[in-house]
N, C-alpha and C. Protein backbone atom coordinates (compact mmCIF):
# COMPACT_ATOMS: atom_id res chain seq x y z
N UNK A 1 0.84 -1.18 0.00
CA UNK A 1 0.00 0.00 0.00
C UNK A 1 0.89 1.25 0.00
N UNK A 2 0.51 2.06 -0.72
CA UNK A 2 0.92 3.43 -1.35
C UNK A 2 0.61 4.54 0.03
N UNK A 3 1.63 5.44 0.67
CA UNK A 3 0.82 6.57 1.33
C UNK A 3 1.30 8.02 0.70
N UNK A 4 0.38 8.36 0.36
CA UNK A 4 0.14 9.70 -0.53
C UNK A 4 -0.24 10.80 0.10
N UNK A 5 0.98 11.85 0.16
CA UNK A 5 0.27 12.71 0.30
C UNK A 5 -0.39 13.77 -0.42
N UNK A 6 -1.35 14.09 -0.55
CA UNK A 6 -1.87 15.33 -1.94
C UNK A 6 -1.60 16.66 -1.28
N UNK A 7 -0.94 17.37 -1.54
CA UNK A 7 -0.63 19.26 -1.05
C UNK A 7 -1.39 19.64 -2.62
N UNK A 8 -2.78 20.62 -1.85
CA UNK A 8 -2.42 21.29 -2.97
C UNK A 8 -1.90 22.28 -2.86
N UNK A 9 -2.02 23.13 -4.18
CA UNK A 9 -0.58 24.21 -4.43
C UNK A 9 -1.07 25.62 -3.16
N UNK A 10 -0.28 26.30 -2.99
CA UNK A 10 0.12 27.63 -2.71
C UNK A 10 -1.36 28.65 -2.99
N UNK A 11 -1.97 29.58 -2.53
CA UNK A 11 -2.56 30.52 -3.20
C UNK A 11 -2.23 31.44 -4.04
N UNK A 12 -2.93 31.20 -5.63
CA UNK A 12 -2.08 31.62 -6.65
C UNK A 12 -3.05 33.32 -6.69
N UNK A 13 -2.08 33.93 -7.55
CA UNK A 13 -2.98 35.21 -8.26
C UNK A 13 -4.35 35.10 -8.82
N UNK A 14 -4.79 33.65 -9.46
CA UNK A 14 -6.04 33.65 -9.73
C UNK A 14 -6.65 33.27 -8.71
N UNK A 15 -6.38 32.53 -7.48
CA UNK A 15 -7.32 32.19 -6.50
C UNK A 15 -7.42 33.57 -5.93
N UNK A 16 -6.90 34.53 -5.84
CA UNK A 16 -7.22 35.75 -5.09
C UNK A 16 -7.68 36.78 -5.84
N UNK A 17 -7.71 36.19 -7.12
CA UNK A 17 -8.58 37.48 -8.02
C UNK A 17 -10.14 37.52 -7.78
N UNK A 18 -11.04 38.34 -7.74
CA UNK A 18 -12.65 38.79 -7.91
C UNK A 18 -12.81 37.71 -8.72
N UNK A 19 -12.47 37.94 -10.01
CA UNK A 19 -13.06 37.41 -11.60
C UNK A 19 -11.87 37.06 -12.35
N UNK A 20 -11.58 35.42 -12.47
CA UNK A 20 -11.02 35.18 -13.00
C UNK A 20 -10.86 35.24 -14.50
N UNK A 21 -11.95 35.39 -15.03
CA UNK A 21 -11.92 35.67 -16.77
C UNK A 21 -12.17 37.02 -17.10
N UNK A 22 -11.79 38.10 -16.33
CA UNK A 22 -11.89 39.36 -16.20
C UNK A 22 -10.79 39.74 -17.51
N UNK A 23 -10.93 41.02 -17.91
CA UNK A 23 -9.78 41.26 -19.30
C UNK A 23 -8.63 41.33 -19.32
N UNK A 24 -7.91 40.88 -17.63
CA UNK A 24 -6.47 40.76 -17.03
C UNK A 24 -5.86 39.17 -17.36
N UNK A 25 -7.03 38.59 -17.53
CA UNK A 25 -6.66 37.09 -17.09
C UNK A 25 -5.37 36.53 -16.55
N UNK A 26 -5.57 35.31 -16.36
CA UNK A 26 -4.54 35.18 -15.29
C UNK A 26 -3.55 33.71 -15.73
N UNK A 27 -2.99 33.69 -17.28
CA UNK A 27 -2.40 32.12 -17.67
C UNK A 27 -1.32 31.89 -16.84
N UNK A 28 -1.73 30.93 -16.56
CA UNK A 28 -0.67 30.20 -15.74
C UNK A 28 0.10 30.66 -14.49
N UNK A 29 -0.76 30.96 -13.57
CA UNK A 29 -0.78 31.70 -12.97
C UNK A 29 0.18 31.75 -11.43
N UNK A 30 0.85 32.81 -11.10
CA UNK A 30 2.04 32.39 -10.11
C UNK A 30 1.47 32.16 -8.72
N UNK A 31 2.31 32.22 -7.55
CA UNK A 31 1.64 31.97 -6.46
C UNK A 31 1.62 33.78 -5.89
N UNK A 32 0.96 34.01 -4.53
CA UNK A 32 0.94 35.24 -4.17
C UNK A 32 1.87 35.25 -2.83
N UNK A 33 2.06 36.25 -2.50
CA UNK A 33 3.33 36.41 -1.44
C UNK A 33 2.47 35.78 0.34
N UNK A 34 0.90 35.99 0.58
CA UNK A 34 0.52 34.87 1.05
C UNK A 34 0.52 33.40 0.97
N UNK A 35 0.52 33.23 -0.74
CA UNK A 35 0.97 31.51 -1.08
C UNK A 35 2.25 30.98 -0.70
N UNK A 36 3.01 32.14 -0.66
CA UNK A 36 4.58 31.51 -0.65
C UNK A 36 4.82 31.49 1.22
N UNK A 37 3.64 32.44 1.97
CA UNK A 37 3.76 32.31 3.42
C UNK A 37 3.41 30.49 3.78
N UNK A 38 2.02 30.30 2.90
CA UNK A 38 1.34 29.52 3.34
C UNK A 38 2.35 27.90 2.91
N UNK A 39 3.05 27.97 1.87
CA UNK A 39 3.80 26.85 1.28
C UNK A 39 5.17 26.73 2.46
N UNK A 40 5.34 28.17 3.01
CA UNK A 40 6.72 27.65 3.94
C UNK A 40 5.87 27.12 5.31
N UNK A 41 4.68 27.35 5.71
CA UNK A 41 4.05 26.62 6.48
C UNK A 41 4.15 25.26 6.74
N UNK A 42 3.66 24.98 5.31
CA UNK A 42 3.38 23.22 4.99
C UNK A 42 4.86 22.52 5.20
N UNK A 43 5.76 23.06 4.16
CA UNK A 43 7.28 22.71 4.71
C UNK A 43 7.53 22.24 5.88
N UNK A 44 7.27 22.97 6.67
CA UNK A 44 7.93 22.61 7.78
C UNK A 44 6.79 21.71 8.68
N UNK A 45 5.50 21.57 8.51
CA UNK A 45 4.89 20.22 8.68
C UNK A 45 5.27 18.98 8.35
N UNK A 46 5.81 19.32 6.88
CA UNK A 46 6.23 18.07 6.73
C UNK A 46 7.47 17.31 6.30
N UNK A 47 8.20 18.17 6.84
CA UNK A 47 9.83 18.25 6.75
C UNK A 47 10.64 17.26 7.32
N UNK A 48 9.79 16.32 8.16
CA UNK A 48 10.44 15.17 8.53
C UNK A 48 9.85 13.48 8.14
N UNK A 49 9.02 13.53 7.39
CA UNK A 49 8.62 12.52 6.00
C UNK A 49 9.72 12.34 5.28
N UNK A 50 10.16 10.91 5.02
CA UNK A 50 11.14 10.49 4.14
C UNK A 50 9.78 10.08 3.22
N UNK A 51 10.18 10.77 2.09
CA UNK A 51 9.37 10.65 1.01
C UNK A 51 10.06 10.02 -0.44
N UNK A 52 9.96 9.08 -0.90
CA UNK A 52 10.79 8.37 -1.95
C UNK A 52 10.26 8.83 -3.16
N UNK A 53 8.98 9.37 -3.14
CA UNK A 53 8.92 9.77 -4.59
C UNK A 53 8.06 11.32 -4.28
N UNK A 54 8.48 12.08 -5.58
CA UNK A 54 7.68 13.68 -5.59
C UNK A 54 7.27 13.84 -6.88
N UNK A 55 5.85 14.39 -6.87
CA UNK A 55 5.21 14.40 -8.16
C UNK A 55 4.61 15.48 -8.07
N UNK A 56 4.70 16.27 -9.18
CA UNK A 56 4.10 17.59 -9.66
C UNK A 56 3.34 17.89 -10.73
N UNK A 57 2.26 19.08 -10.68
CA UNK A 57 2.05 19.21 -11.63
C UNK A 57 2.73 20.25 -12.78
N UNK A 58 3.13 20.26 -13.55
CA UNK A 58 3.61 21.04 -14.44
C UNK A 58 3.10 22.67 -14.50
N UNK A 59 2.19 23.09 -14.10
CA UNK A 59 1.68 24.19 -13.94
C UNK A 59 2.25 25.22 -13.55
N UNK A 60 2.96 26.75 -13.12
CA UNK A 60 3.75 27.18 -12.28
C UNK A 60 3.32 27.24 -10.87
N UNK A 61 1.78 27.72 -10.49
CA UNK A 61 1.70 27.60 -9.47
C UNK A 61 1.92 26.56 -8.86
N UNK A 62 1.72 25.16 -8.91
CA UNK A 62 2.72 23.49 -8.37
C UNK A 62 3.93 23.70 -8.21
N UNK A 63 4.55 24.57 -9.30
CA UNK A 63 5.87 23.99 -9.11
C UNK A 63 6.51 25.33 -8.21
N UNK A 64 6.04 26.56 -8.06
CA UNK A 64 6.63 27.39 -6.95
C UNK A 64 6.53 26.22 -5.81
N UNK A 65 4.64 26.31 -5.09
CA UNK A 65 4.61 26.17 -4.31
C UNK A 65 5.74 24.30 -3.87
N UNK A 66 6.04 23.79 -4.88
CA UNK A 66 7.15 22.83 -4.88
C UNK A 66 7.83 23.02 -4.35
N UNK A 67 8.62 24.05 -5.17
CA UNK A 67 10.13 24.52 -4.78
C UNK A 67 9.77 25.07 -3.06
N UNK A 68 8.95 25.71 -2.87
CA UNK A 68 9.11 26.05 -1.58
C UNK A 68 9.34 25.43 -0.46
N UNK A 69 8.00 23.87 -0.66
CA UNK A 69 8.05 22.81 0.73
C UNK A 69 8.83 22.04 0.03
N UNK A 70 9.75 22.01 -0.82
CA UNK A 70 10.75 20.75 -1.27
C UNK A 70 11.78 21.45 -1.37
N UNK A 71 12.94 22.22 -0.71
CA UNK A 71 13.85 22.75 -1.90
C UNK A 71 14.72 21.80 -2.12
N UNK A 72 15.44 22.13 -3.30
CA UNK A 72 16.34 21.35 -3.47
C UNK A 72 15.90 19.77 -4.53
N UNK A 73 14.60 19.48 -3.97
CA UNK A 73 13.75 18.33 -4.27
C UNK A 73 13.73 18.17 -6.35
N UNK A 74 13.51 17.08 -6.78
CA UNK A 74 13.57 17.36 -8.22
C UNK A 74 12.05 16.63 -8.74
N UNK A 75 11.23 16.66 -8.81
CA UNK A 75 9.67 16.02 -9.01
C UNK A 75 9.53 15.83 -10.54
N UNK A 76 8.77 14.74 -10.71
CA UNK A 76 8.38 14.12 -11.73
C UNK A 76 7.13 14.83 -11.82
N UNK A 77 7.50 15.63 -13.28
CA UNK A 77 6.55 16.49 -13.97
C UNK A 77 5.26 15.56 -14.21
N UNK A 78 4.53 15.69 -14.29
CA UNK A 78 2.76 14.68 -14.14
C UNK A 78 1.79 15.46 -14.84
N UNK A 79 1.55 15.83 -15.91
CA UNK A 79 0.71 16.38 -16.59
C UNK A 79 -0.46 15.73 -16.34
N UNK A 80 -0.73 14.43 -16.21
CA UNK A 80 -1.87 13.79 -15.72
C UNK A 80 -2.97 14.45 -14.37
N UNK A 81 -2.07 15.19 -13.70
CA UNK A 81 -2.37 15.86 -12.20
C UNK A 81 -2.70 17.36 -12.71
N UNK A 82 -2.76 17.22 -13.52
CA UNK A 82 -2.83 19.29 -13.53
C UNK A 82 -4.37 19.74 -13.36
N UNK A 83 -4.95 20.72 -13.40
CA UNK A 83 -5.90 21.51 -13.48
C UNK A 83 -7.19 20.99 -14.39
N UNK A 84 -8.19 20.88 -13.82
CA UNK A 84 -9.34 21.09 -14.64
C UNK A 84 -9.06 21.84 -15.74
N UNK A 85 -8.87 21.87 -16.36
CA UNK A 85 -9.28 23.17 -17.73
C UNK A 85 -10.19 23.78 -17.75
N UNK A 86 -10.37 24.87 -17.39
CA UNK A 86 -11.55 25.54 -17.08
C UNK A 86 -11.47 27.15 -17.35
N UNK A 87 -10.63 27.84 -16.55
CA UNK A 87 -9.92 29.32 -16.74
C UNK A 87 -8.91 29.43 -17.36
N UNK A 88 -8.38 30.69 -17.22
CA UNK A 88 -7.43 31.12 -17.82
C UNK A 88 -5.86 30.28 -17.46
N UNK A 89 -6.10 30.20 -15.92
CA UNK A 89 -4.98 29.66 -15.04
C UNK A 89 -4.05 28.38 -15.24
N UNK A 90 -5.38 27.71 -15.61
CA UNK A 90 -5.48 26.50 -15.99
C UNK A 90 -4.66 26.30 -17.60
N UNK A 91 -4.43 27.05 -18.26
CA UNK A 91 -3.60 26.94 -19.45
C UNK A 91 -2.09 27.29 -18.99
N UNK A 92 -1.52 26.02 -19.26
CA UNK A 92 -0.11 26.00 -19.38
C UNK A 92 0.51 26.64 -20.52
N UNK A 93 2.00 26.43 -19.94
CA UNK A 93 2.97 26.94 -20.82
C UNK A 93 3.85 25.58 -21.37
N UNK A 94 4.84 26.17 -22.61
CA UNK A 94 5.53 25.28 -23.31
C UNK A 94 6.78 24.85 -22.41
N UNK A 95 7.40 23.91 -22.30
CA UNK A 95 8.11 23.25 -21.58
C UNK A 95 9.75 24.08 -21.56
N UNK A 96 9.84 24.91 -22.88
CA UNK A 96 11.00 25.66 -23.45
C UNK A 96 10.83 26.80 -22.47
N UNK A 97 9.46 27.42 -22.39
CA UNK A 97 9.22 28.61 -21.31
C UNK A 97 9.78 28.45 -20.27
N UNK A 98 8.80 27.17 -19.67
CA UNK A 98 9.30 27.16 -18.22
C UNK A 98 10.65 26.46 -17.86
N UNK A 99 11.68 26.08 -18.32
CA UNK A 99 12.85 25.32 -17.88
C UNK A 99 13.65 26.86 -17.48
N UNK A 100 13.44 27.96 -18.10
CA UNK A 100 13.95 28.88 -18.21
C UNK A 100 13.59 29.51 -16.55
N UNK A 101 12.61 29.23 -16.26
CA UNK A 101 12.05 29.62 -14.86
C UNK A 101 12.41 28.97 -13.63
N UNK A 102 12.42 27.46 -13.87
CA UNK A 102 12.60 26.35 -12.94
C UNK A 102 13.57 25.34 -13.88
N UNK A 103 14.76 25.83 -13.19
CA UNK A 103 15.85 25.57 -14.06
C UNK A 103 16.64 24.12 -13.42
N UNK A 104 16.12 23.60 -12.33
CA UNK A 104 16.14 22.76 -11.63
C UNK A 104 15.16 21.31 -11.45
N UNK A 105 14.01 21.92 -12.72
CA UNK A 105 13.52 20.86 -12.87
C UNK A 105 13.38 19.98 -14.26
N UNK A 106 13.22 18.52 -14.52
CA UNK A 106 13.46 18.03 -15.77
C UNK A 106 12.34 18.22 -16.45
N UNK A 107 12.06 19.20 -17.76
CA UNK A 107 10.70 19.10 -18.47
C UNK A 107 11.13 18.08 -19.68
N UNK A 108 12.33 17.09 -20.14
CA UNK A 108 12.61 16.25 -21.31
C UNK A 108 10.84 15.62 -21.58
N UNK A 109 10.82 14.73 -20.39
CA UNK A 109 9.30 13.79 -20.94
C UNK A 109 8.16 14.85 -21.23
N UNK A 110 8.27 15.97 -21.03
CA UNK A 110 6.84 17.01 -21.36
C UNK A 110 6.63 17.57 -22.52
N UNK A 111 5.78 17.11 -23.29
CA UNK A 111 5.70 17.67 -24.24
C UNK A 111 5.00 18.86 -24.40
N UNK A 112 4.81 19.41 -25.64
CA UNK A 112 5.04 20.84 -25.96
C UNK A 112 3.54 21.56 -25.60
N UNK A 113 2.21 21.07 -25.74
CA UNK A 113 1.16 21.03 -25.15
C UNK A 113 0.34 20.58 -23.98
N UNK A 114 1.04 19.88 -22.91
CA UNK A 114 0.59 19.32 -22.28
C UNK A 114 -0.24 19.41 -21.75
N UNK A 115 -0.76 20.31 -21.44
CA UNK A 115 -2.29 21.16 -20.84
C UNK A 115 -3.43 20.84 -21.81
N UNK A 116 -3.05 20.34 -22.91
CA UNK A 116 -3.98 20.04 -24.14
C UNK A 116 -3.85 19.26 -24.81
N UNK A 117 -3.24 18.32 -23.65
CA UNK A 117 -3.49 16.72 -24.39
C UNK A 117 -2.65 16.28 -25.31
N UNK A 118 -1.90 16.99 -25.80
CA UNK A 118 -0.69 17.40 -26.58
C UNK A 118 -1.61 17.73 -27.92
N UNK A 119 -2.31 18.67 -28.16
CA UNK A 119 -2.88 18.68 -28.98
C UNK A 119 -2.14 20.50 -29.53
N UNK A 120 -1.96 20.65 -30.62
CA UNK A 120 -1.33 22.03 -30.72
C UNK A 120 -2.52 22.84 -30.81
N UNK A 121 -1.99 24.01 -30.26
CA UNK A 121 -3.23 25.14 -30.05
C UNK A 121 -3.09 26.57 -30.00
N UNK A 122 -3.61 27.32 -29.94
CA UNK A 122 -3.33 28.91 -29.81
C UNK A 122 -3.41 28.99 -27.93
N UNK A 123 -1.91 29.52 -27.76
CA UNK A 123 -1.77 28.87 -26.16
C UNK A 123 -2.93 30.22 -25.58
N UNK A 124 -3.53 30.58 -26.37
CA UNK A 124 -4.22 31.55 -25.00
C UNK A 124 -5.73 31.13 -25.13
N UNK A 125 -6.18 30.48 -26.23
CA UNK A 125 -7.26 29.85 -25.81
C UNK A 125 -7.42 28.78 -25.19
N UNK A 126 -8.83 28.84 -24.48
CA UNK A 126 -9.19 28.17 -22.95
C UNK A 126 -10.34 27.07 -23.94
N UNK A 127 -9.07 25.95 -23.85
CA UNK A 127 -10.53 24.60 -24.46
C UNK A 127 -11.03 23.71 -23.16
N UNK A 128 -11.93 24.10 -22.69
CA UNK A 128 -12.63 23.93 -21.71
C UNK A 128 -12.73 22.22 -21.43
N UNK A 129 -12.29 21.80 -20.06
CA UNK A 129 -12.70 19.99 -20.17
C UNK A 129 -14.14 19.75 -19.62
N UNK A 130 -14.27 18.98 -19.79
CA UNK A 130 -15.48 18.29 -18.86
C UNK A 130 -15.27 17.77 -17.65
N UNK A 131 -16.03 17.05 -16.81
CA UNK A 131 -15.74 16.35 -15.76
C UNK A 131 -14.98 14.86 -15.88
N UNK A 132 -16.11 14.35 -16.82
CA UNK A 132 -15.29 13.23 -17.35
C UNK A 132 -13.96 13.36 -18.14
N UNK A 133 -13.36 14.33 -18.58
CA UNK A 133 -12.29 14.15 -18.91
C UNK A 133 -10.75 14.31 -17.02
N UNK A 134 -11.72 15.03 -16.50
CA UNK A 134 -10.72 15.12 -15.69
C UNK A 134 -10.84 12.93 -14.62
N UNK A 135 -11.90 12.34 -14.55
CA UNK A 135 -12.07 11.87 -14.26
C UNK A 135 -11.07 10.43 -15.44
N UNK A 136 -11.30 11.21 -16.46
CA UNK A 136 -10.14 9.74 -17.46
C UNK A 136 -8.86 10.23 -16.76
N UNK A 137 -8.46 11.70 -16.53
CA UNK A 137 -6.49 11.75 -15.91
C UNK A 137 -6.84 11.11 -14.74
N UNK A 138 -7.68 11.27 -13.50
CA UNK A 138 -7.31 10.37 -12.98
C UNK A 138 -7.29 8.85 -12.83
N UNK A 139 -8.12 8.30 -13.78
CA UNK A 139 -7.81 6.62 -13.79
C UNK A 139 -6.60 6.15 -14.39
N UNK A 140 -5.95 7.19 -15.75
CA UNK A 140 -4.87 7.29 -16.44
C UNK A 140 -3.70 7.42 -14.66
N UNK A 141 -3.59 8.03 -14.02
CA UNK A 141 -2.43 8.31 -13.21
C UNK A 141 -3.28 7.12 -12.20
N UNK A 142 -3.75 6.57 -11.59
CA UNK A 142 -3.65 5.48 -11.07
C UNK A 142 -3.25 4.22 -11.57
N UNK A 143 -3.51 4.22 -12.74
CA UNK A 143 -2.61 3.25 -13.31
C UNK A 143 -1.14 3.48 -13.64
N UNK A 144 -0.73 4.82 -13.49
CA UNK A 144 0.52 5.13 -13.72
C UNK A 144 1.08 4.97 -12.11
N UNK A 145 0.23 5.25 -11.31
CA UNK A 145 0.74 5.02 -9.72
C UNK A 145 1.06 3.23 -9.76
N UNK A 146 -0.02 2.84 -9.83
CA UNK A 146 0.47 1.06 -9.76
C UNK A 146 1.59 0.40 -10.62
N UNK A 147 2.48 1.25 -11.48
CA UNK A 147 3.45 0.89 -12.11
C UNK A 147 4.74 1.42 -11.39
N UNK A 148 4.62 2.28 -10.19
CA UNK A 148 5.17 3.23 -9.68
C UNK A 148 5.48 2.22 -8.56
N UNK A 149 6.82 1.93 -7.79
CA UNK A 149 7.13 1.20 -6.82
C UNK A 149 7.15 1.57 -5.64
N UNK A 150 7.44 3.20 -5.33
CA UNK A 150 7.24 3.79 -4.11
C UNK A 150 6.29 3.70 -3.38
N UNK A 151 6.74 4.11 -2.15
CA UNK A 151 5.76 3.52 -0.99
C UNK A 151 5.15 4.61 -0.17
N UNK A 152 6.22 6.38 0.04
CA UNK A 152 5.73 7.22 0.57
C UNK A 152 6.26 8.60 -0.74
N UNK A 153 4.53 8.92 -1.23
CA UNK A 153 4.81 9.89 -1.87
C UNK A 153 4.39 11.28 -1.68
N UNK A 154 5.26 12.28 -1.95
CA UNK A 154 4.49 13.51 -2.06
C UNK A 154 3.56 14.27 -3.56
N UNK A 155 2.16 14.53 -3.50
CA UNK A 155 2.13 15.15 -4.67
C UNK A 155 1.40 16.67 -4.51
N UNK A 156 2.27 17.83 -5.82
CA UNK A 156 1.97 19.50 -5.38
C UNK A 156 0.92 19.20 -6.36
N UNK A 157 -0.28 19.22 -6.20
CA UNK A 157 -1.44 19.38 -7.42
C UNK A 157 -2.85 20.38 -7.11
N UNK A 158 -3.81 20.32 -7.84
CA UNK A 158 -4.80 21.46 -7.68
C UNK A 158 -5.90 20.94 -7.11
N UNK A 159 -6.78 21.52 -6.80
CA UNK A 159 -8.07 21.44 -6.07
C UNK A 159 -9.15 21.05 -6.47
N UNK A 160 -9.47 20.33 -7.65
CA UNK A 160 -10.06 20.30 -8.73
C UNK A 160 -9.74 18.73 -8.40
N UNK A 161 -8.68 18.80 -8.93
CA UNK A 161 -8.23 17.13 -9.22
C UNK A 161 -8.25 16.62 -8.50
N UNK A 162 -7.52 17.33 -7.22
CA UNK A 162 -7.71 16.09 -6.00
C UNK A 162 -9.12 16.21 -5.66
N UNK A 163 -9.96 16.83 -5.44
CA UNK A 163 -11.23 16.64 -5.00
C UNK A 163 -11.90 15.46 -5.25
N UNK A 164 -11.33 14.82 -6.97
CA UNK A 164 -11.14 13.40 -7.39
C UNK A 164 -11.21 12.55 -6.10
N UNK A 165 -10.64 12.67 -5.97
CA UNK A 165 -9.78 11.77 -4.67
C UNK A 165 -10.11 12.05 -3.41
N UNK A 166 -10.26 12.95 -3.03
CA UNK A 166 -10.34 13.37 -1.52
C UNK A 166 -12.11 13.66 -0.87
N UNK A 167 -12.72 13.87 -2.49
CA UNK A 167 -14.19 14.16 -1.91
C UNK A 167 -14.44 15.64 -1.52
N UNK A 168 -13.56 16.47 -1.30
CA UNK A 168 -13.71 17.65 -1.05
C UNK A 168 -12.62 18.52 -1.84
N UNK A 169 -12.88 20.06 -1.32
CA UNK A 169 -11.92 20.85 -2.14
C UNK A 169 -11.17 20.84 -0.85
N UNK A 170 -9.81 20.85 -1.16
CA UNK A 170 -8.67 21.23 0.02
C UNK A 170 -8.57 22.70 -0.08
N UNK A 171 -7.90 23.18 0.94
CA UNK A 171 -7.41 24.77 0.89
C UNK A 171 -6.37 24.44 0.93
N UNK A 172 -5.25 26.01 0.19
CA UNK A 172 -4.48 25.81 -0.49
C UNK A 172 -3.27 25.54 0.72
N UNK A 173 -2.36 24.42 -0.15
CA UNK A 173 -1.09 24.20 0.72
C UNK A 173 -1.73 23.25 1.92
N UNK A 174 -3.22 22.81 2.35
CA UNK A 174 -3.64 21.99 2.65
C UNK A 174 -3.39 20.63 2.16
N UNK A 175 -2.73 19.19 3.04
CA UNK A 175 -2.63 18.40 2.52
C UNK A 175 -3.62 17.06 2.93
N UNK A 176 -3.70 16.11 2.32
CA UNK A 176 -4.52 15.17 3.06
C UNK A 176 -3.90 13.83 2.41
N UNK A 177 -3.76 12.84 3.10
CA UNK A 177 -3.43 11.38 3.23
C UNK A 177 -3.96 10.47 2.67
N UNK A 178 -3.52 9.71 1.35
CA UNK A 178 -4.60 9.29 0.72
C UNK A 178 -3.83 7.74 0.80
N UNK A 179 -4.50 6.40 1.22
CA UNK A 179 -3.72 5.03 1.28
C UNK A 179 -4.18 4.55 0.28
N UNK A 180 -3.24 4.21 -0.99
CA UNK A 180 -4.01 3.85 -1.98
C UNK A 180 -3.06 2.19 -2.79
């Protein structure tokens, strides 16, 4: 048996915006200087977990609030874990962008769309998922977990997805224990 923990991310700029599809929008959106309070919080909750495996979502807000309760840490990019597709936030960037940002983490296996299925697109339009599509990533990453040998993992993902899993929405940098 697998023990998992799910963090989700940090409070980003779009969780603290009014209106997220407002004419500012918010792609890909960073964390806020409360998110980065709330991520050194979690850190140090859980700073004494030997954790054998770390999984992220590719998104920036995951991977700040990453870098924050992991430093140093190197996580397996998981496009499978990312965001509902829904807002603006929720649209990623190209893997060339962000290495440039998080220069410490491996984007090789990510391909160039990943937010869209790898489907090529005009990166600022928002192709909206369904439920059931978020519900195929997660049966897709449980089967990618049961190929996975580790025993105590950490994962930085969104509120959306894990709700998958957890039954509820977490608050942010909130983690919960999943034995799977």
């Amino acid at each position: 048996m697998k023990k998992i923990y799910l963090i989700r991310h940090a409070e980003s700029k779009a969780n603290a915006a009014v209106d997220l599809d407002n004419p500012t929008y918010y792609y890909d959106a960073q964390i806020t200087e409360k998110g980065k309070e709330q991520a050194f919080k979690t850190s140090k909750k859980l700073k004494n977990i030997n954790f054998d495996t770390y999984i992220c979502s590719p998104l920036t807000r995951t991977m700040e609030t990453f870098s924050i309760i992991f430093p140093g840490k190197e996580p397996i990019l998981q496009p499978l874990i990312r965001e509902h597709l829904f807002h603006s936030c929720d649209v990623g960037r190209q893997p060339d962008i962000l290495k440039n940002e998080f220069p410490l983490f491996n984007f090789s296996k990510l391909e160039k769309y990943w937010w869209n299925n790898n489907k090529p697109i005009n990166e600022k339009k928002i192709v909206k998922e369904n439920f059931n599509d978020i519900k195929n990533r997660l049966n897709k990453f449980k089967i990618w977990l049961n190929d996975n040998n580790s025993s105590t993992i950490a994962i930085v993902s969104h509120g959306t997805f894990l709700s998958q899993i957890t039954g509820y929405m977490l608050e942010n940098c909130e983690h919960y224990i999943w034995e799977y």
